[in-house]
C-alpha atoms as a PDB file:
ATOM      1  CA  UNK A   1       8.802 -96.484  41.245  1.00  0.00           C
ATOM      2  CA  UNK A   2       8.274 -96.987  37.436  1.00  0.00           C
ATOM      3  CA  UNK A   3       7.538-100.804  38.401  1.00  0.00           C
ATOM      4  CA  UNK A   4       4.547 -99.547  40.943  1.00  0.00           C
ATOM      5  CA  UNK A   5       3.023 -97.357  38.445  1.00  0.00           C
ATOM      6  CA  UNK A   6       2.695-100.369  36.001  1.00  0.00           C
ATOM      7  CA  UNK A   7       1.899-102.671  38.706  1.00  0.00           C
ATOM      8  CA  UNK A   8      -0.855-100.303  39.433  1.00  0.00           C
ATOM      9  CA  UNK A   9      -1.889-100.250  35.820  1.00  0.00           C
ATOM     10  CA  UNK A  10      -2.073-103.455  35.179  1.00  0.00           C
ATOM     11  CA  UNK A  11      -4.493-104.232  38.179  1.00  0.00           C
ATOM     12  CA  UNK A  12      -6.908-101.305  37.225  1.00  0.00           C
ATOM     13  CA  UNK A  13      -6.811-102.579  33.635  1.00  0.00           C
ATOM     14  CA  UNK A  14      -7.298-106.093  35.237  1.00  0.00           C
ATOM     15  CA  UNK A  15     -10.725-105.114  37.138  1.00  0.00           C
ATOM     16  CA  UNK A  16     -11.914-102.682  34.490  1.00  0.00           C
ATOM     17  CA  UNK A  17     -11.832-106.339  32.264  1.00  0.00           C
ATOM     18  CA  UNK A  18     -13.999-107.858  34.342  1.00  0.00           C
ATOM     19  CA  UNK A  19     -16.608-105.257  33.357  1.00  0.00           C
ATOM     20  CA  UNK A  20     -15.711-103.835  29.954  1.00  0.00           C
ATOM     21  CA  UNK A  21     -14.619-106.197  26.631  1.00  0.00           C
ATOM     22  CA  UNK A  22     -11.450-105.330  25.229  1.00  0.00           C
ATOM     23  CA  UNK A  23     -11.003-101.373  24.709  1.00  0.00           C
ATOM     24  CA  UNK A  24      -7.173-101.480  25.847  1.00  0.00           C
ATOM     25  CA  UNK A  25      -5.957 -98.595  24.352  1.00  0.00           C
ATOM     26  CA  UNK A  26      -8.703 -96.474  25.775  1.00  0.00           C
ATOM     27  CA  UNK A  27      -8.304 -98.006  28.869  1.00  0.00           C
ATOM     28  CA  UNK A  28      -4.401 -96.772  28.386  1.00  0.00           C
ATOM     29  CA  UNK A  29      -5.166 -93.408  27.261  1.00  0.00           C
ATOM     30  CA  UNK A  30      -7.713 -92.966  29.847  1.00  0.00           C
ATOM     31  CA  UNK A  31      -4.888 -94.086  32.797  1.00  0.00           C
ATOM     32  CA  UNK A  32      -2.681 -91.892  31.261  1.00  0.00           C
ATOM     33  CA  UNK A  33      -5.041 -88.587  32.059  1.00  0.00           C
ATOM     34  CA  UNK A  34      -5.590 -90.419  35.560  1.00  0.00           C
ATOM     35  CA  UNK A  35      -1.583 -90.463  36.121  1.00  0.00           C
ATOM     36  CA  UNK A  36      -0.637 -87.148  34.731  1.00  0.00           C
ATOM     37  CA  UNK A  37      -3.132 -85.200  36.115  1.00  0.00           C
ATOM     38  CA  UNK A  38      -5.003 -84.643  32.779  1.00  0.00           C
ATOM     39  CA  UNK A  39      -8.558 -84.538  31.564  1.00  0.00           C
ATOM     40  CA  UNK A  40     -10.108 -86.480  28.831  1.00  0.00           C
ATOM     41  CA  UNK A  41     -12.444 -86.064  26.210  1.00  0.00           C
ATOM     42  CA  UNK A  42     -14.032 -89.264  24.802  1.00  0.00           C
ATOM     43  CA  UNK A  43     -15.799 -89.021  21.561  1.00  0.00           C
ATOM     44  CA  UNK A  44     -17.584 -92.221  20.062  1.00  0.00           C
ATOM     45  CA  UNK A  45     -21.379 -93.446  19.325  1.00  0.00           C
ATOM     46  CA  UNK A  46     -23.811 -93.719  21.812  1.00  0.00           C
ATOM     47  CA  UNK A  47     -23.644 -97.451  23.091  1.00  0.00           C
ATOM     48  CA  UNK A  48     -19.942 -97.960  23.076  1.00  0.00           C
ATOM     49  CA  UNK A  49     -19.488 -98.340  27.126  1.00  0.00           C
ATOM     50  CA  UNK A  50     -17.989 -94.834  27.917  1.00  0.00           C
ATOM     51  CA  UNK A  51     -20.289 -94.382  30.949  1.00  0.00           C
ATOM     52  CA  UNK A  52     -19.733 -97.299  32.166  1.00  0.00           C
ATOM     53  CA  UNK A  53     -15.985 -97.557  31.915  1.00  0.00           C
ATOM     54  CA  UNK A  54     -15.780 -94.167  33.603  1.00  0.00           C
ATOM     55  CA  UNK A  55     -18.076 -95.460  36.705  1.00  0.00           C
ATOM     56  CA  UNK A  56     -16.261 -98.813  36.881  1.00  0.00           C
ATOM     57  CA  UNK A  57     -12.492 -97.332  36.730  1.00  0.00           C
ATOM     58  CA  UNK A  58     -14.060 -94.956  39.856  1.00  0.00           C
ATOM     59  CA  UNK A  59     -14.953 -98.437  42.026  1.00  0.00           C
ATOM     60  CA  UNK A  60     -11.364 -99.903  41.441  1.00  0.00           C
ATOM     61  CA  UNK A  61      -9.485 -96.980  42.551  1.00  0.00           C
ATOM     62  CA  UNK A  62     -11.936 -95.914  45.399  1.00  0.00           C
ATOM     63  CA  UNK A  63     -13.047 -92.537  43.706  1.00  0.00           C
ATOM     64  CA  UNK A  64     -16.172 -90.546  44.372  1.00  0.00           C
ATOM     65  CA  UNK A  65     -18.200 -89.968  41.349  1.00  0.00           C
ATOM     66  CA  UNK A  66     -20.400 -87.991  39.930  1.00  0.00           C
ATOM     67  CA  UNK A  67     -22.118 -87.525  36.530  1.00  0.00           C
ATOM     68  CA  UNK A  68     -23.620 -83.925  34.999  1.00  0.00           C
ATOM     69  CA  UNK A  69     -26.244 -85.006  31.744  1.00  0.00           C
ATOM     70  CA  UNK A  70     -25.621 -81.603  29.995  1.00  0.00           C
ATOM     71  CA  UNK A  71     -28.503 -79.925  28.181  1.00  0.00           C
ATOM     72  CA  UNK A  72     -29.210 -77.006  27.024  1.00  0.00           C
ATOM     73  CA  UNK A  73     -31.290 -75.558  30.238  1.00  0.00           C
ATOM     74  CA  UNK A  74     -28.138 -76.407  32.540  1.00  0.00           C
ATOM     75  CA  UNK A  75     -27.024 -73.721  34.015  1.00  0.00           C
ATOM     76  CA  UNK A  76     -23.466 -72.560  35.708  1.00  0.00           C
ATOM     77  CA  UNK A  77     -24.765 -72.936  39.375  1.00  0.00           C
ATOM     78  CA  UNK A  78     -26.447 -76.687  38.459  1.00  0.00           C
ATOM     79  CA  UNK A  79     -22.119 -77.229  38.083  1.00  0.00           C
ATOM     80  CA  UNK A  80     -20.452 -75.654  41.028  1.00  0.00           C
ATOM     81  CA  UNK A  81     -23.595 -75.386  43.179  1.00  0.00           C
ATOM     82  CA  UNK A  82     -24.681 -72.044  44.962  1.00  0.00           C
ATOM     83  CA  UNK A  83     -25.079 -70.230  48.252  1.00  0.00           C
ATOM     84  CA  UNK A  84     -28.292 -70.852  49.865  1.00  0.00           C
ATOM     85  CA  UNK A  85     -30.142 -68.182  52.480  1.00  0.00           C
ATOM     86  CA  UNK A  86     -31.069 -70.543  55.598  1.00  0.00           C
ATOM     87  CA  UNK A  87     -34.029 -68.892  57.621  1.00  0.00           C
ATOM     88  CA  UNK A  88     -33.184 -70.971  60.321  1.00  0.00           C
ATOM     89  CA  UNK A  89     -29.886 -69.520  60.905  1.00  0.00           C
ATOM     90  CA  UNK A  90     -30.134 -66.235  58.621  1.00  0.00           C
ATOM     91  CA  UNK A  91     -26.884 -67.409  56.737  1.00  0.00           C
ATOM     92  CA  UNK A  92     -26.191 -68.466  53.191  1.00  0.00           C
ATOM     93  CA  UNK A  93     -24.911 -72.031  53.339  1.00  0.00           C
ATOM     94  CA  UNK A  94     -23.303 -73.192  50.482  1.00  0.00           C
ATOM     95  CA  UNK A  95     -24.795 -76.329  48.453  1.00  0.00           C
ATOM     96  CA  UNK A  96     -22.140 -78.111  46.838  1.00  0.00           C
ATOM     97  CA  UNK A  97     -22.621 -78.981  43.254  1.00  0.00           C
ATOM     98  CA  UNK A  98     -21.551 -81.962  41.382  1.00  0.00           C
ATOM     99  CA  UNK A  99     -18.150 -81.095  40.284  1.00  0.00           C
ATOM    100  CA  UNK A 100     -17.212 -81.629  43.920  1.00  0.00           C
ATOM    101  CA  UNK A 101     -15.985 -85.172  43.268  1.00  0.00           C
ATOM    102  CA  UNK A 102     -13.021 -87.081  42.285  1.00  0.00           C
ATOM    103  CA  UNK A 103     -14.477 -88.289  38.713  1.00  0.00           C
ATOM    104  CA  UNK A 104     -16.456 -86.011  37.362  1.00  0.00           C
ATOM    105  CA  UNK A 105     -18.135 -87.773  33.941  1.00  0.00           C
ATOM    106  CA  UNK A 106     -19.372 -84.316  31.649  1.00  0.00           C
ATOM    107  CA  UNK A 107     -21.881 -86.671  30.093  1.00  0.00           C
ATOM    108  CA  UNK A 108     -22.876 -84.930  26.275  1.00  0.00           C
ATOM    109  CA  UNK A 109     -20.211 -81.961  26.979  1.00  0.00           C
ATOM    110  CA  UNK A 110     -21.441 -80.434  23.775  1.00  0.00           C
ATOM    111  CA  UNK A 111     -25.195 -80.408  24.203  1.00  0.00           C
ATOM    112  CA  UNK A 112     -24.830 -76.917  26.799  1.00  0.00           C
ATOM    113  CA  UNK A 113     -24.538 -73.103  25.625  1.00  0.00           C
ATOM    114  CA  UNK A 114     -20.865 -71.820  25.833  1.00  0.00           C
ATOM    115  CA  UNK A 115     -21.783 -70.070  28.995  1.00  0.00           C
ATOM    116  CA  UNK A 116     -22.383 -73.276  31.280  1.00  0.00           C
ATOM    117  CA  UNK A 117     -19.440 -75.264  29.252  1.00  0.00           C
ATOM    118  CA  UNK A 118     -17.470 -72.259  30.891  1.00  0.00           C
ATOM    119  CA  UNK A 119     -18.488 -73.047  34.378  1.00  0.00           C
ATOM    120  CA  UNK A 120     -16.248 -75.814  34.255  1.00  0.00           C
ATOM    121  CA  UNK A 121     -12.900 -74.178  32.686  1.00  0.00           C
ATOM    122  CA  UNK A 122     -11.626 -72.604  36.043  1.00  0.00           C
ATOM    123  CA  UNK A 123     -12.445 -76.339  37.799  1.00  0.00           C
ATOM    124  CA  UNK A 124     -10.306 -77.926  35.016  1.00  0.00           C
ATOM    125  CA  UNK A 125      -7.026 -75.310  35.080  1.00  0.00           C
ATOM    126  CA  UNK A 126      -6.798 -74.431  39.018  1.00  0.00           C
ATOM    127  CA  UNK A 127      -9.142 -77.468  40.511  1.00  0.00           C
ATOM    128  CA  UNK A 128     -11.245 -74.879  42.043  1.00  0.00           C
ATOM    129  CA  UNK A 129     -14.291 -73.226  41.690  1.00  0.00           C
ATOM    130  CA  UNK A 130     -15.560 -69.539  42.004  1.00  0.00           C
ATOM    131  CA  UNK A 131     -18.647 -69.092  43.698  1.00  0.00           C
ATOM    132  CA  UNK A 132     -20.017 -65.166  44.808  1.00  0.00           C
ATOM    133  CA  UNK A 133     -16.523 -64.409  44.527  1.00  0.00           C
ATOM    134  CA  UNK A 134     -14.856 -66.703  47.003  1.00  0.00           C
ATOM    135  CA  UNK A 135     -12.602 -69.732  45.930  1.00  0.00           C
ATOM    136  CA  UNK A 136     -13.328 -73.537  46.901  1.00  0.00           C
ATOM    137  CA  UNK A 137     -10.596 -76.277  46.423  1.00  0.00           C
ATOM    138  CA  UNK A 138     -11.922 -79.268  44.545  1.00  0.00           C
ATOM    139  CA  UNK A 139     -10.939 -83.001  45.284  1.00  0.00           C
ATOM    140  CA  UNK A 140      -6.714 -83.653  44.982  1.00  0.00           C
ATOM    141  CA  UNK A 141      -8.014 -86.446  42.494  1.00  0.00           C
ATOM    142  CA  UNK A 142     -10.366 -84.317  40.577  1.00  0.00           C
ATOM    143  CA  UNK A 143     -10.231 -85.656  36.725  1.00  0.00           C
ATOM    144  CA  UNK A 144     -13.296 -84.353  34.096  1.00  0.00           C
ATOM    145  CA  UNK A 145     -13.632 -87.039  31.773  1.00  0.00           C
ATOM    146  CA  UNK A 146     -16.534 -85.493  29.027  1.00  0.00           C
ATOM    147  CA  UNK A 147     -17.981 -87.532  26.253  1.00  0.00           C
ATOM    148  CA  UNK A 148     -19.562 -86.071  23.171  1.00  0.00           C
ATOM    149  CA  UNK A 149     -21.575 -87.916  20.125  1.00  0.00           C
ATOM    150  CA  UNK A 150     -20.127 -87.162  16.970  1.00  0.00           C
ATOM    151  CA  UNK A 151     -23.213 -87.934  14.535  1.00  0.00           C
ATOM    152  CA  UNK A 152     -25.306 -85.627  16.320  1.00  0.00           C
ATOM    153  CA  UNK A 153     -25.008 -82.320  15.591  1.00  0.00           C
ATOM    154  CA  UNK A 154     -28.545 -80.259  15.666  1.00  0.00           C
ATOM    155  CA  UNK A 155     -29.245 -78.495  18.827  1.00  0.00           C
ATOM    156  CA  UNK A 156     -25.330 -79.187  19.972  1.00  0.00           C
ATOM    157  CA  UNK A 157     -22.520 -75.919  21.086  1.00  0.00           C
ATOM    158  CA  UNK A 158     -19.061 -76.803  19.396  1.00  0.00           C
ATOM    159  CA  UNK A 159     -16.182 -77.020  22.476  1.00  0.00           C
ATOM    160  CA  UNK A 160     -14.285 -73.645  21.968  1.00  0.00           C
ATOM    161  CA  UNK A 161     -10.855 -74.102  21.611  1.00  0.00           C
ATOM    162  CA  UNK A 162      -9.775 -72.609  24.968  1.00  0.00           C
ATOM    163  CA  UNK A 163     -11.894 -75.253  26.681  1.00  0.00           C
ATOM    164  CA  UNK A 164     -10.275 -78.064  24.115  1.00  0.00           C
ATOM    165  CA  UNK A 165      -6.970 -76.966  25.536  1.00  0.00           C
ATOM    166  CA  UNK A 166      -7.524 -77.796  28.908  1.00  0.00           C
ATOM    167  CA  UNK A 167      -8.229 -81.793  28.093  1.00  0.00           C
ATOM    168  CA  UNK A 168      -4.948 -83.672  27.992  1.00  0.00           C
ATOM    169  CA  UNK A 169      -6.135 -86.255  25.395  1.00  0.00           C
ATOM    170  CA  UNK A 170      -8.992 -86.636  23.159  1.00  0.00           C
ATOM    171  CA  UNK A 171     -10.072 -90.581  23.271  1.00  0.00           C
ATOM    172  CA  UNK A 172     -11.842 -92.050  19.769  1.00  0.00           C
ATOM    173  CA  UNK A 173     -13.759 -94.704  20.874  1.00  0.00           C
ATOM    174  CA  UNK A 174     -14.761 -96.863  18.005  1.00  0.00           C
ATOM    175  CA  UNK A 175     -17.164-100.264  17.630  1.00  0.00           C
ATOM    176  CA  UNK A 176     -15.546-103.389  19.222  1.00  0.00           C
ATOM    177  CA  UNK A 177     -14.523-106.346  17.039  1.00  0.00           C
ATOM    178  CA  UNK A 178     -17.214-109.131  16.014  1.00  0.00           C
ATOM    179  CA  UNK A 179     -15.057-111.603  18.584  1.00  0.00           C
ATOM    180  CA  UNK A 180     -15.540-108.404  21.317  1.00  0.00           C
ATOM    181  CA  UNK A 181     -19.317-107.977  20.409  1.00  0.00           C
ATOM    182  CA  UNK A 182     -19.607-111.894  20.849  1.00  0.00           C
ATOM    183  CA  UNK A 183     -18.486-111.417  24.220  1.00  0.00           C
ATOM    184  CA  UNK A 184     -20.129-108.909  25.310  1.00  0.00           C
ATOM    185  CA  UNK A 185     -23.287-110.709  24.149  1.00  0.00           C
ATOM    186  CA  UNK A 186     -22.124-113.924  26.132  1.00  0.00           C
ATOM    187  CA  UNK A 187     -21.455-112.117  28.875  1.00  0.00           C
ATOM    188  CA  UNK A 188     -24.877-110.601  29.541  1.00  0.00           C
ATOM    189  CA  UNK A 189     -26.316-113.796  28.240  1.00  0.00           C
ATOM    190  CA  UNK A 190     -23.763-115.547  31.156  1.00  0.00           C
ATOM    191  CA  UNK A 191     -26.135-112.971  34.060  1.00  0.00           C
ATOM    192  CA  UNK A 192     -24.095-109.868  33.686  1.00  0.00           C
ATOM    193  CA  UNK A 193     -25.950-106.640  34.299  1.00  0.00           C
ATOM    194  CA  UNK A 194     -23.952-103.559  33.157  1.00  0.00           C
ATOM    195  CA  UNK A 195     -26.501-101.573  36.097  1.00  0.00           C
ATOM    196  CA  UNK A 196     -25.571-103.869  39.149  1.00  0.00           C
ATOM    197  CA  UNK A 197     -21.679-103.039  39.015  1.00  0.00           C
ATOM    198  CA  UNK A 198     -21.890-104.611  42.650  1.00  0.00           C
ATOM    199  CA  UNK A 199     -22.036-108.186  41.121  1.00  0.00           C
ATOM    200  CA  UNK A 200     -19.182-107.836  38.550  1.00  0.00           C
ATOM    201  CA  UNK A 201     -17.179-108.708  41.999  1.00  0.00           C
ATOM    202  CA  UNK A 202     -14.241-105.747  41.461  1.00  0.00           C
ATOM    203  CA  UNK A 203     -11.519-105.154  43.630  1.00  0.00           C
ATOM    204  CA  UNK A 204     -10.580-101.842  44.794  1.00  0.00           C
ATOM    205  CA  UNK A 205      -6.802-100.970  44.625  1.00  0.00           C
ATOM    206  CA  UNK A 206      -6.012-101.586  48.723  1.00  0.00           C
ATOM    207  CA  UNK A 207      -3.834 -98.609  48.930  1.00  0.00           C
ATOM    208  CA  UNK A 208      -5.762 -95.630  49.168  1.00  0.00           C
ATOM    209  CA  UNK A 209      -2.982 -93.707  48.339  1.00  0.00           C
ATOM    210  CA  UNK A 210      -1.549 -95.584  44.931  1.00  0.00           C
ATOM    211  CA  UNK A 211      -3.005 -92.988  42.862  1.00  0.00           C
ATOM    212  CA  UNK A 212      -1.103 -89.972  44.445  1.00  0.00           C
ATOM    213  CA  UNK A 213       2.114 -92.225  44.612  1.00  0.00           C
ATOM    214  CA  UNK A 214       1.457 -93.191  40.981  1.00  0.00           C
ATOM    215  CA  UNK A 215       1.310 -89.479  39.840  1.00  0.00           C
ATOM    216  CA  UNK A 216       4.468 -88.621  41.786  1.00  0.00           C
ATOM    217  CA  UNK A 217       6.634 -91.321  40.128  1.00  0.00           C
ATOM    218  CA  UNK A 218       5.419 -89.851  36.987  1.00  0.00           C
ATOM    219  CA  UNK A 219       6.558 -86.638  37.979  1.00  0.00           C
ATOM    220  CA  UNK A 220       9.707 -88.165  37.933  1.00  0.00           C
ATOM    221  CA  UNK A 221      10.286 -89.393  34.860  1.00  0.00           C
ATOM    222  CA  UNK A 222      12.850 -88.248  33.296  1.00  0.00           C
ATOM    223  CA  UNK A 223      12.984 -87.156  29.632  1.00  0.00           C
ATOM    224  CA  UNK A 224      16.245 -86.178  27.395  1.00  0.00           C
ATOM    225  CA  UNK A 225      16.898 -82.742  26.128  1.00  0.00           C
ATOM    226  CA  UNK A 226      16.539 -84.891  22.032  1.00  0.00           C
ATOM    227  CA  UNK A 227      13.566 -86.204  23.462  1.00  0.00           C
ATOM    228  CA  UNK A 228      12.385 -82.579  24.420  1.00  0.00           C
ATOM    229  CA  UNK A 229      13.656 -80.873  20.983  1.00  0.00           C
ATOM    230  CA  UNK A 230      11.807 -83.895  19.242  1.00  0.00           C
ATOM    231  CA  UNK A 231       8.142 -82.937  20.822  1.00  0.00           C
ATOM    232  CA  UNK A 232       8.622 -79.606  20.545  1.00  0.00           C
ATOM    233  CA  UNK A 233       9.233 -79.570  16.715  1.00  0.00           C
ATOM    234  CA  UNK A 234       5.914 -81.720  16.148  1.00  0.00           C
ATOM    235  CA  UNK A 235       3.854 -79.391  17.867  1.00  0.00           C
ATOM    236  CA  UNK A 236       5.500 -76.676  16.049  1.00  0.00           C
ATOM    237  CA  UNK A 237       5.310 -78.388  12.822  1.00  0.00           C
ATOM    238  CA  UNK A 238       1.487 -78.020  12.827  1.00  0.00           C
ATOM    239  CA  UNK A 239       1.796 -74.164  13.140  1.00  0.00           C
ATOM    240  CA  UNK A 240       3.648 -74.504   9.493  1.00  0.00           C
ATOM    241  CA  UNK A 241       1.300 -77.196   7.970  1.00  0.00           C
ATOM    242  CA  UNK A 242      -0.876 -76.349   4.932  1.00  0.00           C
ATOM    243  CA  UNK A 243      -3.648 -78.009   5.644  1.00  0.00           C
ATOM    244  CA  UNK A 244      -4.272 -76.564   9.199  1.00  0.00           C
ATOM    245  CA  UNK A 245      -5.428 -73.378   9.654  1.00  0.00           C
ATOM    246  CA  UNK A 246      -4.294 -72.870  13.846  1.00  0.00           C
ATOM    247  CA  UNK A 247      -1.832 -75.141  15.128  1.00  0.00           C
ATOM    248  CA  UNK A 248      -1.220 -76.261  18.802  1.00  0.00           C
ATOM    249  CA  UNK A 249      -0.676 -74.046  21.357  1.00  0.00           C
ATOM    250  CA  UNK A 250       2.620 -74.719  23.911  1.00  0.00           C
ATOM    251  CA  UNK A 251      -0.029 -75.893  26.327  1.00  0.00           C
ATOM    252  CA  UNK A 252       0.357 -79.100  23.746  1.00  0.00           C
ATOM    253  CA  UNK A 253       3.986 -79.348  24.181  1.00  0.00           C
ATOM    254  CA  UNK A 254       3.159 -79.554  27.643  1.00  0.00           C
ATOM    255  CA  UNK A 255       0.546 -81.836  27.421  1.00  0.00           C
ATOM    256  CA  UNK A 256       2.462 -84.421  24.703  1.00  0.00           C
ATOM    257  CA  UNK A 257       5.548 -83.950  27.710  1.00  0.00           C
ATOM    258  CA  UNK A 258       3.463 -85.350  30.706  1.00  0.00           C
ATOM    259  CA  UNK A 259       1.362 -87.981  28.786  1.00  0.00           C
ATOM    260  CA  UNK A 260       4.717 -89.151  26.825  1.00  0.00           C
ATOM    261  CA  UNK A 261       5.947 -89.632  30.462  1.00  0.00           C
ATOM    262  CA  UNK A 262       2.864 -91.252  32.338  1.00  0.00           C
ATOM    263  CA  UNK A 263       3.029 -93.713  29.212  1.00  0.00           C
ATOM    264  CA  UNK A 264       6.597 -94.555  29.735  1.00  0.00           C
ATOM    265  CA  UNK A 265       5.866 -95.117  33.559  1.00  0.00           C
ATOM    266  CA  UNK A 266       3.075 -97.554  32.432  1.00  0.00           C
ATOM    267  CA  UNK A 267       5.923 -99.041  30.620  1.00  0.00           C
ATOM    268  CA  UNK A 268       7.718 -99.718  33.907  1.00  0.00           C
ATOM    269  CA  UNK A 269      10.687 -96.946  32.638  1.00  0.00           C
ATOM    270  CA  UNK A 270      11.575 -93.848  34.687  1.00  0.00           C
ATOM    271  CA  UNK A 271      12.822 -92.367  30.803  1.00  0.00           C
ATOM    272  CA  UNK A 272      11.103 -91.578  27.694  1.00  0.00           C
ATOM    273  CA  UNK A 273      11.362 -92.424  24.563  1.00  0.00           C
ATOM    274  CA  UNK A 274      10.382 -91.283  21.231  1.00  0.00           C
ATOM    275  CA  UNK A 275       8.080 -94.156  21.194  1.00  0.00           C
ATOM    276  CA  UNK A 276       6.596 -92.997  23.711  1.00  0.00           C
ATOM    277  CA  UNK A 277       6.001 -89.344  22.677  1.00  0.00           C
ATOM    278  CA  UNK A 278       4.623 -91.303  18.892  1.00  0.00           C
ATOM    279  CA  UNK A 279       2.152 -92.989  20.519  1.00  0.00           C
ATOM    280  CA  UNK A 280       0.369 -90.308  22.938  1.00  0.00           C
ATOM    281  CA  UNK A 281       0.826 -87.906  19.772  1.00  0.00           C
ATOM    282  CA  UNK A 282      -1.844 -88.348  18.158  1.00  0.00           C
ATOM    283  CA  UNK A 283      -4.718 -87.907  21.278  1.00  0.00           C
ATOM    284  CA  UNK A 284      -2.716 -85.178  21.984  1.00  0.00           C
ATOM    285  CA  UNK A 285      -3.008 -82.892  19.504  1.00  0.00           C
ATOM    286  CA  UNK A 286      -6.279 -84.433  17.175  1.00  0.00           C
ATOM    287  CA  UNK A 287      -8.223 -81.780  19.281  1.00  0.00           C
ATOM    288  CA  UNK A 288      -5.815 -78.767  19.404  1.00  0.00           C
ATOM    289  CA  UNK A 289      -5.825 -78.289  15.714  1.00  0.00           C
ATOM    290  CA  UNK A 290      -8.117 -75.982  13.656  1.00  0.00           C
ATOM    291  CA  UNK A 291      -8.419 -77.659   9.789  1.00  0.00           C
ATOM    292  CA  UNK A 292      -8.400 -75.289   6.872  1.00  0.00           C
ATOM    293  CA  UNK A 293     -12.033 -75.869   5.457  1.00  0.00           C
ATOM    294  CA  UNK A 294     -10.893 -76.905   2.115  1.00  0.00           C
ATOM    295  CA  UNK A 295      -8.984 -79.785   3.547  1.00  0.00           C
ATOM    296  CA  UNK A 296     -12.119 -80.528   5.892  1.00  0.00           C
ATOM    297  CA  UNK A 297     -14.349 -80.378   2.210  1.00  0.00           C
ATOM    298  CA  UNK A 298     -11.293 -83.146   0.369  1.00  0.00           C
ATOM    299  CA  UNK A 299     -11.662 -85.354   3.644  1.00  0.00           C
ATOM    300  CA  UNK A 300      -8.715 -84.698   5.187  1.00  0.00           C
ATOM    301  CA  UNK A 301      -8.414 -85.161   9.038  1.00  0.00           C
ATOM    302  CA  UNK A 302      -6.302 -84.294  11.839  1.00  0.00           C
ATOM    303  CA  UNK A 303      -5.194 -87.560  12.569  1.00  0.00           C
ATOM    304  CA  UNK A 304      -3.557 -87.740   8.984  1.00  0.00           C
ATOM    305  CA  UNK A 305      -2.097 -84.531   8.964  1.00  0.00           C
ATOM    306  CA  UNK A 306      -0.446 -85.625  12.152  1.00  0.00           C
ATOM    307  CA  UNK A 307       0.890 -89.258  10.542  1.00  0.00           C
ATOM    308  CA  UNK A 308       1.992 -86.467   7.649  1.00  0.00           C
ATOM    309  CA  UNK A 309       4.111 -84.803  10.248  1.00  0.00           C
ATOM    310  CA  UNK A 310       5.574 -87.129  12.090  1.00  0.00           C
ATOM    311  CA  UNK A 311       6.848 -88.994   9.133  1.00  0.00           C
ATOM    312  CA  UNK A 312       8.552 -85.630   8.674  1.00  0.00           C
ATOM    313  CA  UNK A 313       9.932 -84.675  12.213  1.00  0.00           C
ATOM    314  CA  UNK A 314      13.545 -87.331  12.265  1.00  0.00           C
ATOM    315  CA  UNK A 315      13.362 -89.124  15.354  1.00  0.00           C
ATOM    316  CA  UNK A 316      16.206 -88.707  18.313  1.00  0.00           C
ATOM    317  CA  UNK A 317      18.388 -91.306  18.256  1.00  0.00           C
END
């Protein structure tokens, strides 16, 4: 089954190309939330594609999508949706917000007070929502992939850390390559138009059910009690570091588990390896650690303290 799920991989990633210039390890990262069940926050400059690799990886595997532009005057309800009095029929009906969907893109995450970024914490744990105290099951696909800008910071609400928990990976997306940009330049110069999807001639995966199969095969990876010990002490290690000032939660050892084995599915294995775990480390955990503010004053960032401790953790033979 490890074969399907990077059979299935390799045709998403082959679509998404027909739309978006090179990007492959965000493409990877973002697969791995889609096959372990995990969201994903994607940080990076405005211009940079994230919309539009969100709505184009939603036409090649058949997913309903939706898109919330968060401001500051959104409230809960304009999420989950509310219960509307009919006069024809003297009932409340319920109106179905957006978050009813199978991609949900949190578009600017950070621009809404903590009480609406709330709204969407229950949807993200339990895939459900709460509304005038009865529960509604959201879409078996349901996936939250926010974006935030990280040059902008007037008139923006910092993501708690209980809500940075619940995202399996943070994704840095950075500026392509000169060759990329060149493409991307011949490629609208060539008649592409990145707002008529319709023409970039994708192909939906055929089997409406690859994604579920994909996740269960993932499920079934197995990984080694050394492997287990290994990603364990790394997420422990950054309780003990000096330069960070709260260290991941277990919730990260559970998270650096799954994505360690969606990546090794990718890699057409049913096992992990500490490769594996290395290279989903660092989106991981970037987001589930609090910096002392004198190391955030010297320069110091979580992605180095994190190459700082797994130089230090030995690695499983």
């Amino acid at each position: 089954m490890s074969e399907t799920v990077a059979t299935i991989a390799q045709q998403i990633r082959q679509e998404i190309h027909k739309v978006i210039v090179g990007q492959d390890d965000i493409i990877d990262q973002i697969l791995i939330c889609l096959f372990a069940e995990g969201h994903a926050l994607l940080e990076g400059v405005p211009g940079t594609a994230k919309t539009l690799l969100i709505k184009t990886l939603a036409k090649v595997i058949g997913a309903s999508f939706n898109r919330i532009q968060f401001t500051p005057d959104l409230m809960p309800s304009d999420i989950t949706g509310t219960n509307v009095f009919n006069l024809s029929t003297s009932q409340f009906t319920l109106r179905y917000g957006p978050v009813f969907t199978d991609l949900l893109l949190a578009d600017e995450i950070n621009r809404t007070p903590p009480k609406t970024q709330a709204a969407l914490l229950e949807a993200m744990e339990e895939r459900q929502v709460s509304i005038d105290g009865e529960s509604h099951p959201l879409s078996p696909l349901f996936l939250v992939l926010a974006t935030e800008n990280p040059i902008e910071y007037e008139g923006t609400y910092p993501l708690p850390e209980a809500q940075l928990d619940r995202f399996l990976l943070k994704v840095i997306i950075s500026y392509p390559t000169e060759e990329q940009e060149l493409q991307v330049i011949a490629n609208w110069q060539a008649g592409f138009n990145a707002r008529k999807l319709e023409s970039a001639n994708l192909q939906p995966l055929e089997d409406p059910a690859a994604i579920a199969e994909t996740r269960a095969a993932v499920r079934r990876v197995t990984v080694d009690e050394s492997i287990q010990k290994y990603l364990v002490e790394i997420v422990r290690r950054t309780r003990e570091h000096a330069n960070i000032h709260w260290g991941a939660s277990p919730r990260a050892s559970v998270a650096l588990l799954l994505a360690s084995k969606a990546l090794a599915a990718m890699r057409s294995r049913d096992f992990a390896t500490p490769d594996d775990v290395r290279d989903v480390t660092h989106p991981v955990l970037r987001h589930r650690i609090v910096m002392r503010s004198d190391a955030e004053i010297e320069g110091i960032t979580a992605d180095q303290v994190i190459d700082e401790i797994l130089a230090s953790v030995e690695v499983p033979r």
